[in-house]
PDB file of N, CA and C in Angstrom:
ATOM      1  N   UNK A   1      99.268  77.344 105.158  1.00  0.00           N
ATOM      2  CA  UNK A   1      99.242  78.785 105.037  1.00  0.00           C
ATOM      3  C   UNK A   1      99.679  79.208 103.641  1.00  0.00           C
ATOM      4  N   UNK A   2     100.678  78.892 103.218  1.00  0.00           N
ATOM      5  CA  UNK A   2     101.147  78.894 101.789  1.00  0.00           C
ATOM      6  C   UNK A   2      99.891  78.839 100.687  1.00  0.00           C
ATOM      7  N   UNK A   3      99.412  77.836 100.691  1.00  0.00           N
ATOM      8  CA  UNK A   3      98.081  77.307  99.680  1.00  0.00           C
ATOM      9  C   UNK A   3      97.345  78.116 100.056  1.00  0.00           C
ATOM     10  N   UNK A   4      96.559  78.695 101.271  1.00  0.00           N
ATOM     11  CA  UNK A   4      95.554  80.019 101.269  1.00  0.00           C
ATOM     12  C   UNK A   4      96.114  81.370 100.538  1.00  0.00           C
ATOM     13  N   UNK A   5      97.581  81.549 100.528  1.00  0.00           N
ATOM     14  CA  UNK A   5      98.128  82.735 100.361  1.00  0.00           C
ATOM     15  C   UNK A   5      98.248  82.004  98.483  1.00  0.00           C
ATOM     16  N   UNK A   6      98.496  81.331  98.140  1.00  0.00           N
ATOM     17  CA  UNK A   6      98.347  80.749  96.565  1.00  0.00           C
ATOM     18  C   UNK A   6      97.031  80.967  95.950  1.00  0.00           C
ATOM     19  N   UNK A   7      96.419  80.318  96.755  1.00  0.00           N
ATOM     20  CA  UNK A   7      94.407  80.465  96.487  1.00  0.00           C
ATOM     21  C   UNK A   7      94.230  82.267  96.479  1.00  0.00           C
ATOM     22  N   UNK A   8      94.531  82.921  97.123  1.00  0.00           N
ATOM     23  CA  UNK A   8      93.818  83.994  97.053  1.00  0.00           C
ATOM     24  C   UNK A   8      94.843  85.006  95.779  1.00  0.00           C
ATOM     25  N   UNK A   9      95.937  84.671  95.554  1.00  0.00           N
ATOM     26  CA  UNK A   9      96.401  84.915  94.629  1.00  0.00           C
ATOM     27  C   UNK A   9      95.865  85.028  93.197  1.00  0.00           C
ATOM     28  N   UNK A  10      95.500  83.731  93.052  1.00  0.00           N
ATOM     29  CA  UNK A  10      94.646  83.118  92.302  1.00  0.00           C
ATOM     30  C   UNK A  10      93.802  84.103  91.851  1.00  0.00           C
ATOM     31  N   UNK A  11      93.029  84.503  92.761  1.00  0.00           N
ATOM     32  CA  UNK A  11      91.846  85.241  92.493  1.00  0.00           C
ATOM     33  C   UNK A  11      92.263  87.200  91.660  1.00  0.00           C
ATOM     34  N   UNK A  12      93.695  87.351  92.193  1.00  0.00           N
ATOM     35  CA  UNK A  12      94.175  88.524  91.905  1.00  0.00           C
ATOM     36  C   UNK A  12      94.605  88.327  90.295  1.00  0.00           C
ATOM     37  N   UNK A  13      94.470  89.694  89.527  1.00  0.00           N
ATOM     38  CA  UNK A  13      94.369  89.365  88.145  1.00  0.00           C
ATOM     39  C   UNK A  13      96.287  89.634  88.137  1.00  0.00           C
ATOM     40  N   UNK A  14      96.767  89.674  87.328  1.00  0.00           N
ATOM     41  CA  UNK A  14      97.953  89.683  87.052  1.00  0.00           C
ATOM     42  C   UNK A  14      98.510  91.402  87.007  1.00  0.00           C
ATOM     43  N   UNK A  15      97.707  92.085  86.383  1.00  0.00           N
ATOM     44  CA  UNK A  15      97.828  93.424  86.537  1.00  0.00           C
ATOM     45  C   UNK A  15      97.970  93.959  87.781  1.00  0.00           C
ATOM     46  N   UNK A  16      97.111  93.424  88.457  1.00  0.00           N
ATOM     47  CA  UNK A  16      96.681  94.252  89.729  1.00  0.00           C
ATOM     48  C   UNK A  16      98.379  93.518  90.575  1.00  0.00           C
ATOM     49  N   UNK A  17      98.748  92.425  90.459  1.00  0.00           N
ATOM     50  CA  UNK A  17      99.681  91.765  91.261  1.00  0.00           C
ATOM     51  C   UNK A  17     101.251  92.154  90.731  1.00  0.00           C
ATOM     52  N   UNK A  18     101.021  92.624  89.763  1.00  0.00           N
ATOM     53  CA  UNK A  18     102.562  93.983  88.793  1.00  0.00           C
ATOM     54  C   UNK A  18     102.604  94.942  89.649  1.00  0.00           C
ATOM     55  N   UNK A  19     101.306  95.665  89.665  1.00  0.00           N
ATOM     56  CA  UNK A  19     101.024  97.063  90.578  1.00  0.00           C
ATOM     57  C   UNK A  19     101.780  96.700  92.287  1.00  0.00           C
ATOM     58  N   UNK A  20     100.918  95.486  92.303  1.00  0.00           N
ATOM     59  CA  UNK A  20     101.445  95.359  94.401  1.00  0.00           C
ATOM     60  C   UNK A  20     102.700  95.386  94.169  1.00  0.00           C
ATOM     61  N   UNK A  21     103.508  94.513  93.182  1.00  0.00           N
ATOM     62  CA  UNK A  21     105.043  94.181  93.410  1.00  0.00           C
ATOM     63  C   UNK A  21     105.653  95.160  92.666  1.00  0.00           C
ATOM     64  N   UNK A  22     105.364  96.173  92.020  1.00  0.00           N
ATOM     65  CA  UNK A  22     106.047  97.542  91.940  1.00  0.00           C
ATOM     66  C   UNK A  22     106.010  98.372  93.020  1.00  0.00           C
ATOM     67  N   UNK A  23     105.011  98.537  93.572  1.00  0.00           N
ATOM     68  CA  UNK A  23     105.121  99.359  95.117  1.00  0.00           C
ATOM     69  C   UNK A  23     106.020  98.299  96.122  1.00  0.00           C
ATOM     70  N   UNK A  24     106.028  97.841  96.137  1.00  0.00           N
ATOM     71  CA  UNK A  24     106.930  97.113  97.137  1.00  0.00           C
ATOM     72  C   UNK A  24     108.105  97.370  96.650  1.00  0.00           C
ATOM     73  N   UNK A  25     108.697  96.881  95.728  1.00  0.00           N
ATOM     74  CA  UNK A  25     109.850  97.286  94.596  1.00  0.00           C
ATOM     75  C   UNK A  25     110.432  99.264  94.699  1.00  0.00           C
ATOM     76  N   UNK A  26     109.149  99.436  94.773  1.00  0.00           N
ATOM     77  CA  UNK A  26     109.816 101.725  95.499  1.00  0.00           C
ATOM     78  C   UNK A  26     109.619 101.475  96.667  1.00  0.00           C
ATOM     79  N   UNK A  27     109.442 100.663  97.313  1.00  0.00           N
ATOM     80  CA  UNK A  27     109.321 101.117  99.009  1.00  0.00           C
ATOM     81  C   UNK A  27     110.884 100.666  99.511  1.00  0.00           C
ATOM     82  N   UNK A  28     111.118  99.259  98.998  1.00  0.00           N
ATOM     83  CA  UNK A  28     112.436  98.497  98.720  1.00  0.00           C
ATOM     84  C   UNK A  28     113.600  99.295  98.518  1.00  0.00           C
ATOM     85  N   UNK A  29     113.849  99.980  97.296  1.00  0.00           N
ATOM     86  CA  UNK A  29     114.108 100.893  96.164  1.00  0.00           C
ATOM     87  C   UNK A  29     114.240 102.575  97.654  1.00  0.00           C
ATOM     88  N   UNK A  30     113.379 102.986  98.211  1.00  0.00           N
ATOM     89  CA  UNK A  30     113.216 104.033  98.952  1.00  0.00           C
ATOM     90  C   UNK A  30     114.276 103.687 100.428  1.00  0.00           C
ATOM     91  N   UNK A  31     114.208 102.785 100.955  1.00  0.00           N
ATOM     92  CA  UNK A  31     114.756 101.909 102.179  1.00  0.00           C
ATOM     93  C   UNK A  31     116.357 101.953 101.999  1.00  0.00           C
ATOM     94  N   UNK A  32     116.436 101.194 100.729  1.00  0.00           N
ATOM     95  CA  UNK A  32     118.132 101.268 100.185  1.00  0.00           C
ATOM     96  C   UNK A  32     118.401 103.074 100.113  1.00  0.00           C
ATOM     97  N   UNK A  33     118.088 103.362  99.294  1.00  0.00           N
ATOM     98  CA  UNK A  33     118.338 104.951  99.081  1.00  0.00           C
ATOM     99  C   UNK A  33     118.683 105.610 100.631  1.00  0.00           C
ATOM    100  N   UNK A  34     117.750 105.431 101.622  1.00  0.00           N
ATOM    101  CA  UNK A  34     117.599 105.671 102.643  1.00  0.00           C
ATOM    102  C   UNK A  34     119.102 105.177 103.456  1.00  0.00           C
ATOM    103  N   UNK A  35     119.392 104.156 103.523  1.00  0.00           N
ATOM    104  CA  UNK A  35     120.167 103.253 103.606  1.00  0.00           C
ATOM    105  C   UNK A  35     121.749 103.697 103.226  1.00  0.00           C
ATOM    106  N   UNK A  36     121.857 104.270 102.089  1.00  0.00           N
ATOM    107  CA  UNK A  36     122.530 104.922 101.548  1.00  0.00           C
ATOM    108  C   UNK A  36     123.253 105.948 101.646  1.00  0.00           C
ATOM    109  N   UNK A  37     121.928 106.729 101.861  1.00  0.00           N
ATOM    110  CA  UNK A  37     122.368 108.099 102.233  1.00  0.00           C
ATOM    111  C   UNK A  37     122.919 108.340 103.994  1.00  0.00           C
ATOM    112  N   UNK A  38     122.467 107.324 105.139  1.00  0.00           N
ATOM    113  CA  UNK A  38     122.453 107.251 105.776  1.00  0.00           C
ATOM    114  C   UNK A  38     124.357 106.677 105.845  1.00  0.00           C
ATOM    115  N   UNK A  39     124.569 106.051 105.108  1.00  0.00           N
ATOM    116  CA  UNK A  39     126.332 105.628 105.437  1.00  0.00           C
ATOM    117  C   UNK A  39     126.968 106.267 105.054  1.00  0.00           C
ATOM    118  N   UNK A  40     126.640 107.362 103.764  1.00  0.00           N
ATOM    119  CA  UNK A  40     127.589 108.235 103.636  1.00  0.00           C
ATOM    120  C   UNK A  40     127.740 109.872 104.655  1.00  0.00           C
ATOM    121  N   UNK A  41     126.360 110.125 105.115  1.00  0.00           N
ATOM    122  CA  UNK A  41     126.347 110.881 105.910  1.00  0.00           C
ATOM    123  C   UNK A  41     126.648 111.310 107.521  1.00  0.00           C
ATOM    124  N   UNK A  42     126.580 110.112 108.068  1.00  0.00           N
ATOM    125  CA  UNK A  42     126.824 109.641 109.065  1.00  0.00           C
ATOM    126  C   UNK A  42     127.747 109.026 109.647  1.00  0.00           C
ATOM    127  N   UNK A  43     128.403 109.543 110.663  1.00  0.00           N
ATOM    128  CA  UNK A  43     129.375 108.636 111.286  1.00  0.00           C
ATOM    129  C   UNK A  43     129.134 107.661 111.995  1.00  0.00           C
ATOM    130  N   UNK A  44     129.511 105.994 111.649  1.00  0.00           N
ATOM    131  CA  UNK A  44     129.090 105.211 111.914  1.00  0.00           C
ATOM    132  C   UNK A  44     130.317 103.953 112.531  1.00  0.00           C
ATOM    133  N   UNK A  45     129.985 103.778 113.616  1.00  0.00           N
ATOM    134  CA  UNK A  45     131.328 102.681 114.315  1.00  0.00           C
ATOM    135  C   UNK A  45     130.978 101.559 113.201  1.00  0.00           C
ATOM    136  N   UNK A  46     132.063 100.851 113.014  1.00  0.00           N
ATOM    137  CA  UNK A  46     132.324  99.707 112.177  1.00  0.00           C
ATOM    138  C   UNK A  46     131.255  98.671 112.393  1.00  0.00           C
ATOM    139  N   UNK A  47     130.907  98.153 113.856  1.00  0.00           N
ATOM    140  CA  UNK A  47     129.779  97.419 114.188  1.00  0.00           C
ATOM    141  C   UNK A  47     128.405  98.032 113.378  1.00  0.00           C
ATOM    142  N   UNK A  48     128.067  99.711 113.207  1.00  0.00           N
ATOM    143  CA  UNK A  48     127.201 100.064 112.477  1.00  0.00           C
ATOM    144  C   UNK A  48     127.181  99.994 111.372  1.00  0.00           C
ATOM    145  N   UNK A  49     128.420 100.198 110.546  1.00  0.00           N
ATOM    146  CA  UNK A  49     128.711 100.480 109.563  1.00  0.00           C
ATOM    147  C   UNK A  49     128.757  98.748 108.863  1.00  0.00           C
ATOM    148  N   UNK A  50     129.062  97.594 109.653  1.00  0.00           N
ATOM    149  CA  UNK A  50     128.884  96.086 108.874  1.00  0.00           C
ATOM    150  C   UNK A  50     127.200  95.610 108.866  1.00  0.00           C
ATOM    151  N   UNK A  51     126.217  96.495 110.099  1.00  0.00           N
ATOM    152  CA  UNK A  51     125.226  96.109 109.915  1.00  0.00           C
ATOM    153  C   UNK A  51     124.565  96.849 109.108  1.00  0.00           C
ATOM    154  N   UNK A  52     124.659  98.139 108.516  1.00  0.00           N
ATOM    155  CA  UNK A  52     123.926  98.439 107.737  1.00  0.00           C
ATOM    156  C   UNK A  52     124.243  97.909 105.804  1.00  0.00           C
ATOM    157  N   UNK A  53     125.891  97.716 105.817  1.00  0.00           N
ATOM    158  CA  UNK A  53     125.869  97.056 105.001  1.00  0.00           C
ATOM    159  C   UNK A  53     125.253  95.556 104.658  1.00  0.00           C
ATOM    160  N   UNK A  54     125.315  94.762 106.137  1.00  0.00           N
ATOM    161  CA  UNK A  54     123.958  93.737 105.547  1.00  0.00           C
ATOM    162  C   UNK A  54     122.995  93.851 104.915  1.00  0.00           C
ATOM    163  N   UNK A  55     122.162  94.960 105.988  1.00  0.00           N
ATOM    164  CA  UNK A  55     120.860  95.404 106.123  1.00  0.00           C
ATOM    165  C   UNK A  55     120.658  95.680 103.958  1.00  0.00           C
ATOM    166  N   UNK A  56     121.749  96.843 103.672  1.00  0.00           N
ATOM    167  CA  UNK A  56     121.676  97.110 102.137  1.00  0.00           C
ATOM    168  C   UNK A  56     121.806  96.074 101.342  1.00  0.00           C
ATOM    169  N   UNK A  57     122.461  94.651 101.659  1.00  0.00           N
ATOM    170  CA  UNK A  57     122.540  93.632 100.902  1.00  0.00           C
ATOM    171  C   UNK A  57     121.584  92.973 100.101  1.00  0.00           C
ATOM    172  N   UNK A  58     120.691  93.062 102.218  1.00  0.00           N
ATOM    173  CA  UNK A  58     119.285  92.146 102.090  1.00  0.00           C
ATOM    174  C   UNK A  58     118.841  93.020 101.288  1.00  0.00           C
ATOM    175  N   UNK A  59     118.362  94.495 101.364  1.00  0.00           N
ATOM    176  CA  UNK A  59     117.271  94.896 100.344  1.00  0.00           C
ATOM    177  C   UNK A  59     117.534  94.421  98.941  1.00  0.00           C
ATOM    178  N   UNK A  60     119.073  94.739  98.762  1.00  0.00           N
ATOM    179  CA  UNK A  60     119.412  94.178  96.747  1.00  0.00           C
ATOM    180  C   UNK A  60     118.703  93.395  96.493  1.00  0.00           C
ATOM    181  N   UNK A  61     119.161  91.984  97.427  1.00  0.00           N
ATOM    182  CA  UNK A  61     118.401  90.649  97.235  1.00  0.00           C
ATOM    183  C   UNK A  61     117.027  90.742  97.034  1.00  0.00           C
ATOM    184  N   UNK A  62     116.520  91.484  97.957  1.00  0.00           N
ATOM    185  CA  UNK A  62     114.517  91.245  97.529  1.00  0.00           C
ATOM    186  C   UNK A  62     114.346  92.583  96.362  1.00  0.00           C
ATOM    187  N   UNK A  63     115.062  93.811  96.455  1.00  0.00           N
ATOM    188  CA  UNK A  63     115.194  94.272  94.874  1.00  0.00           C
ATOM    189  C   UNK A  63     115.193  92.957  93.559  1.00  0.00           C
ATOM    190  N   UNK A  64     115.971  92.118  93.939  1.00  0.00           N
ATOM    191  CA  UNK A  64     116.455  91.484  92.530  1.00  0.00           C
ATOM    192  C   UNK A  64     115.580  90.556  92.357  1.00  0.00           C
ATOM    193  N   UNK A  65     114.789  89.966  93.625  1.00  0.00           N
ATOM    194  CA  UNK A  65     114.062  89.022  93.564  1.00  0.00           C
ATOM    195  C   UNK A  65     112.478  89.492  93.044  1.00  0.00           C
ATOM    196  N   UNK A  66     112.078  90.801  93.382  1.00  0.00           N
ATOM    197  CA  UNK A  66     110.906  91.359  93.051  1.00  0.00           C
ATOM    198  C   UNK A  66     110.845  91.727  91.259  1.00  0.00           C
ATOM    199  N   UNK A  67     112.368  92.108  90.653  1.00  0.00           N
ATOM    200  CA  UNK A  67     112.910  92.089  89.281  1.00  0.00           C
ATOM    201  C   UNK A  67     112.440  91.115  88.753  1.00  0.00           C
ATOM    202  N   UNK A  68     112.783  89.734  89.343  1.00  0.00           N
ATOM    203  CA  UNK A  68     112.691  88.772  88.938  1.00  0.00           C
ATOM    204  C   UNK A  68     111.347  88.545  88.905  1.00  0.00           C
ATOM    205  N   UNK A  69     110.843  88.476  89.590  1.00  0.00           N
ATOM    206  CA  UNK A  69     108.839  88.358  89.713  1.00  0.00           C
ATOM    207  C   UNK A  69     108.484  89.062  88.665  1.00  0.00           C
ATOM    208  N   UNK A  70     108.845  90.259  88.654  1.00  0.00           N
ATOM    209  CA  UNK A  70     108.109  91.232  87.751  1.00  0.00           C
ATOM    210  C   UNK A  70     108.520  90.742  86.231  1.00  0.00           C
ATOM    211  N   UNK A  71     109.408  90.424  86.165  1.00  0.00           N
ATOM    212  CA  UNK A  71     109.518  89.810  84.721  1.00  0.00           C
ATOM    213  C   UNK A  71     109.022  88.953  84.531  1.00  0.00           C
ATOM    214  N   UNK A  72     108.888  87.664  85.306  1.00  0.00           N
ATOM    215  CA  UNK A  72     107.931  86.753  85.321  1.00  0.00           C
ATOM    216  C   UNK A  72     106.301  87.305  84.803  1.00  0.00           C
ATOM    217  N   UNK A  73     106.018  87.989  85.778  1.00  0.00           N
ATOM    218  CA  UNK A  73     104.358  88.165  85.411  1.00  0.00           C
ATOM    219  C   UNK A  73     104.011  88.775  84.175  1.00  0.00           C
ATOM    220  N   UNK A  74     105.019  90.182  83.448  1.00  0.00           N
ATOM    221  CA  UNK A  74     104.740  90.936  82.862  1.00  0.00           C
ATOM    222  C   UNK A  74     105.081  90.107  81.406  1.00  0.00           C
ATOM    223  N   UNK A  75     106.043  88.613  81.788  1.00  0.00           N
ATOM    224  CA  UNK A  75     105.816  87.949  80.570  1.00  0.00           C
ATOM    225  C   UNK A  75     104.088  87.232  80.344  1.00  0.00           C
ATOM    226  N   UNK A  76     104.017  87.042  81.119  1.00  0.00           N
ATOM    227  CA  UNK A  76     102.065  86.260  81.753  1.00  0.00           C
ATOM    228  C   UNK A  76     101.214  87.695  80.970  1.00  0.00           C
ATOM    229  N   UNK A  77     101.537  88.521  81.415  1.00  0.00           N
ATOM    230  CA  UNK A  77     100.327  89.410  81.223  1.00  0.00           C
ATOM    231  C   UNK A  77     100.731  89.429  79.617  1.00  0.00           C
ATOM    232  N   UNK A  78     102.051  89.603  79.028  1.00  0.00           N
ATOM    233  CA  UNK A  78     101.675  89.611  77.701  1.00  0.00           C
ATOM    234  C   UNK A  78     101.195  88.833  76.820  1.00  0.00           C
ATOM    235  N   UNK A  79     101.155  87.663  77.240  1.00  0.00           N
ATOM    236  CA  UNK A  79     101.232  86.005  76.800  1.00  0.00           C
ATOM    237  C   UNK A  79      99.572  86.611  77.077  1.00  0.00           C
ATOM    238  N   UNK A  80      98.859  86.492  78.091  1.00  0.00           N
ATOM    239  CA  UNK A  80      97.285  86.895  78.296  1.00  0.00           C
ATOM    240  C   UNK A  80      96.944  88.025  76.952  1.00  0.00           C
ATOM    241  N   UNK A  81      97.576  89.137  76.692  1.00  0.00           N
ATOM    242  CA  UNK A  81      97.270  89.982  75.959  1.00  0.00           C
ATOM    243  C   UNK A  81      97.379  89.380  74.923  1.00  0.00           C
ATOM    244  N   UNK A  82      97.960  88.976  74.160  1.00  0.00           N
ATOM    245  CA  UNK A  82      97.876  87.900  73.026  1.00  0.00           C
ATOM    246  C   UNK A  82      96.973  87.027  72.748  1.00  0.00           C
ATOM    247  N   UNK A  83      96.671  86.675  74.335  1.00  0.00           N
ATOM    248  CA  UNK A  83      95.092  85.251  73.736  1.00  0.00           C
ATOM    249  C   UNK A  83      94.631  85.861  73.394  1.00  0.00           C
ATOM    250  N   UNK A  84      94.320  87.520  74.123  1.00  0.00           N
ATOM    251  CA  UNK A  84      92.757  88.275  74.101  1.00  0.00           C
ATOM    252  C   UNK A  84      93.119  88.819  72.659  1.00  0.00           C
ATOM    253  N   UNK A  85      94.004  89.210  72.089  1.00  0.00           N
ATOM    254  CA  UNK A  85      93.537  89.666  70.772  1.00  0.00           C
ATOM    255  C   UNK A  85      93.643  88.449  69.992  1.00  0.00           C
ATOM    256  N   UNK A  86      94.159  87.762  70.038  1.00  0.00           N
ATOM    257  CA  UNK A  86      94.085  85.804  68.822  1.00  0.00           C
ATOM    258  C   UNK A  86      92.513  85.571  69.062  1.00  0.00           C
ATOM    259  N   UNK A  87      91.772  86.117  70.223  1.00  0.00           N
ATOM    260  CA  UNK A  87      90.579  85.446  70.729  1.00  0.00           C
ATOM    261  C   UNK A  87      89.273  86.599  69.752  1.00  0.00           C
ATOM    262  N   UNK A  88      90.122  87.682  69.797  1.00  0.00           N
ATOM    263  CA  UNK A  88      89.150  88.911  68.911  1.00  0.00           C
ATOM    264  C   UNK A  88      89.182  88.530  67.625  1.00  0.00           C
ATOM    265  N   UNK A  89      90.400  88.536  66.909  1.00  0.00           N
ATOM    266  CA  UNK A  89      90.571  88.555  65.304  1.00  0.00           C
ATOM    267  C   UNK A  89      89.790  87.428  65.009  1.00  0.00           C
ATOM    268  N   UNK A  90      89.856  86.004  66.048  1.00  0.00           N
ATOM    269  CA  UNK A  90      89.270  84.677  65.745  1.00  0.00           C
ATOM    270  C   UNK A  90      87.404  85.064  65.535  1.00  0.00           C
ATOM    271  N   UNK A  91      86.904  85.707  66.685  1.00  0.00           N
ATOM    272  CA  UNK A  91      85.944  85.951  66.520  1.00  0.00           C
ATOM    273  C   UNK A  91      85.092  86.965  65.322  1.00  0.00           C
ATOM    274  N   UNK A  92      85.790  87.780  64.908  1.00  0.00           N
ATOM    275  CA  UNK A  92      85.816  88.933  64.052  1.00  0.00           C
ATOM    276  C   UNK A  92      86.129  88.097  62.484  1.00  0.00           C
ATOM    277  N   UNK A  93      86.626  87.484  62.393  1.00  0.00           N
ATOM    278  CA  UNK A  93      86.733  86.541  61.481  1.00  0.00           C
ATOM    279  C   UNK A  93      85.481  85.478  61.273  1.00  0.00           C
ATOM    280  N   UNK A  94      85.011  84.724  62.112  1.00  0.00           N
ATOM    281  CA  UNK A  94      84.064  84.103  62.152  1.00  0.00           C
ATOM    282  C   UNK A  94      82.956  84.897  61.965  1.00  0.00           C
ATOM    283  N   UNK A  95      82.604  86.369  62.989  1.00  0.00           N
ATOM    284  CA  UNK A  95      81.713  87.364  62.242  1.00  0.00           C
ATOM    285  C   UNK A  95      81.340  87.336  60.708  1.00  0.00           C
ATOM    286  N   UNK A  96      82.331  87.520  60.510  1.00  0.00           N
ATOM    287  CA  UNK A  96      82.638  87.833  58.926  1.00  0.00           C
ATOM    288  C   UNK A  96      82.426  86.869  57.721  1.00  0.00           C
ATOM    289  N   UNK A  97      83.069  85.884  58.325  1.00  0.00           N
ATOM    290  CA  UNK A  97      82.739  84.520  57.506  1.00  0.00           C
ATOM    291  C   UNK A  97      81.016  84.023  57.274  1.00  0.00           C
ATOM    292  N   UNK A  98      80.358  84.010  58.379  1.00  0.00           N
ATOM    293  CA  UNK A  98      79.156  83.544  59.050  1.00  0.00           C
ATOM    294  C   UNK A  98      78.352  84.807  58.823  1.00  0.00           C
ATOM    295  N   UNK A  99      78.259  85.803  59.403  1.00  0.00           N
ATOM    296  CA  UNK A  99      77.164  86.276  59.325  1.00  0.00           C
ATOM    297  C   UNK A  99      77.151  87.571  58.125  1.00  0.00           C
ATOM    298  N   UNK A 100      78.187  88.289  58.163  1.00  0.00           N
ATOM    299  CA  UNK A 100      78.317  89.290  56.924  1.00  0.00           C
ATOM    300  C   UNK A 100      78.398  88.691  55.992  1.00  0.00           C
ATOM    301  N   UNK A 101      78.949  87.052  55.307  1.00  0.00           N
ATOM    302  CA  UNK A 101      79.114  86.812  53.747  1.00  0.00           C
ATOM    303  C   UNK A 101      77.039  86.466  53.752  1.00  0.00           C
ATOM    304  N   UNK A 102      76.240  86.059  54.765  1.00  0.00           N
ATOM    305  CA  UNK A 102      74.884  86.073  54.375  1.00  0.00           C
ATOM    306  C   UNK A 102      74.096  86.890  54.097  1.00  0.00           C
ATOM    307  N   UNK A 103      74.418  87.838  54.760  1.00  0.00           N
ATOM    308  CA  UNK A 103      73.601  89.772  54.518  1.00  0.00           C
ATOM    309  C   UNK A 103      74.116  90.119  52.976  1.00  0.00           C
ATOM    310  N   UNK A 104      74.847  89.462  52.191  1.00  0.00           N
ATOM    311  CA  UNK A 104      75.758  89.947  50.920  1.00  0.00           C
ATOM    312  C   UNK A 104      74.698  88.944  50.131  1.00  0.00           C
ATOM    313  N   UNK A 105      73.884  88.117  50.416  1.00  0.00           N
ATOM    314  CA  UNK A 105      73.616  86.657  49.255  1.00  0.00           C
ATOM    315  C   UNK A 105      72.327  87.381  49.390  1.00  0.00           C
TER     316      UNK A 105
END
């Protein structure tokens, strides 16, 4: 199951997979807030009050872990943005070399 969910990854461009894990990241981000507002407003027996502090833990954790992704990729996507212009100037150069120094002779 893993390797189908890798494979189809695959196929997702890096941009588009920033976008999914930023919405997840405000929904995350919305839940805690939620979460939040909910312990200070509310009177809550101690049994409520230790499970929702889990509950806020876990979100940090996949907050920090989605942080972590996102820095990951958005280093990828820049590292990609870099081939694509090393890949332009290279070509634009060769233009230039090759076919504009012959239109000049």
């Amino acid at each position: 199951m893993a390797k189908l969910k890798d494979r189809r990854r695959e196929k997702i461009s890096v941009a588009t997979e920033i976008d999914r894990l930023e919405e997840r990241r405000a929904r995350c981000k919305d839940n805690l807030e939620r979460a939040e507002f909910k312990s200070r407003k509310e009177k809550l027996s101690d049994n409520d009050k230790h499970d929702l502090e889990d509950e806020m833990t876990i979100i940090n954790e996949r907050v920090l872990k989605l942080d972590k992704e996102l820095e990951t990729l958005r280093g990828e996507n820049r590292r990609n943005m870099l081939l694509s212009v090393a890949l332009l100037v290279v070509s634009a150069l060769f233009y230039y070399v090759f076919f504009h120094n012959e239109e000049d002779s």
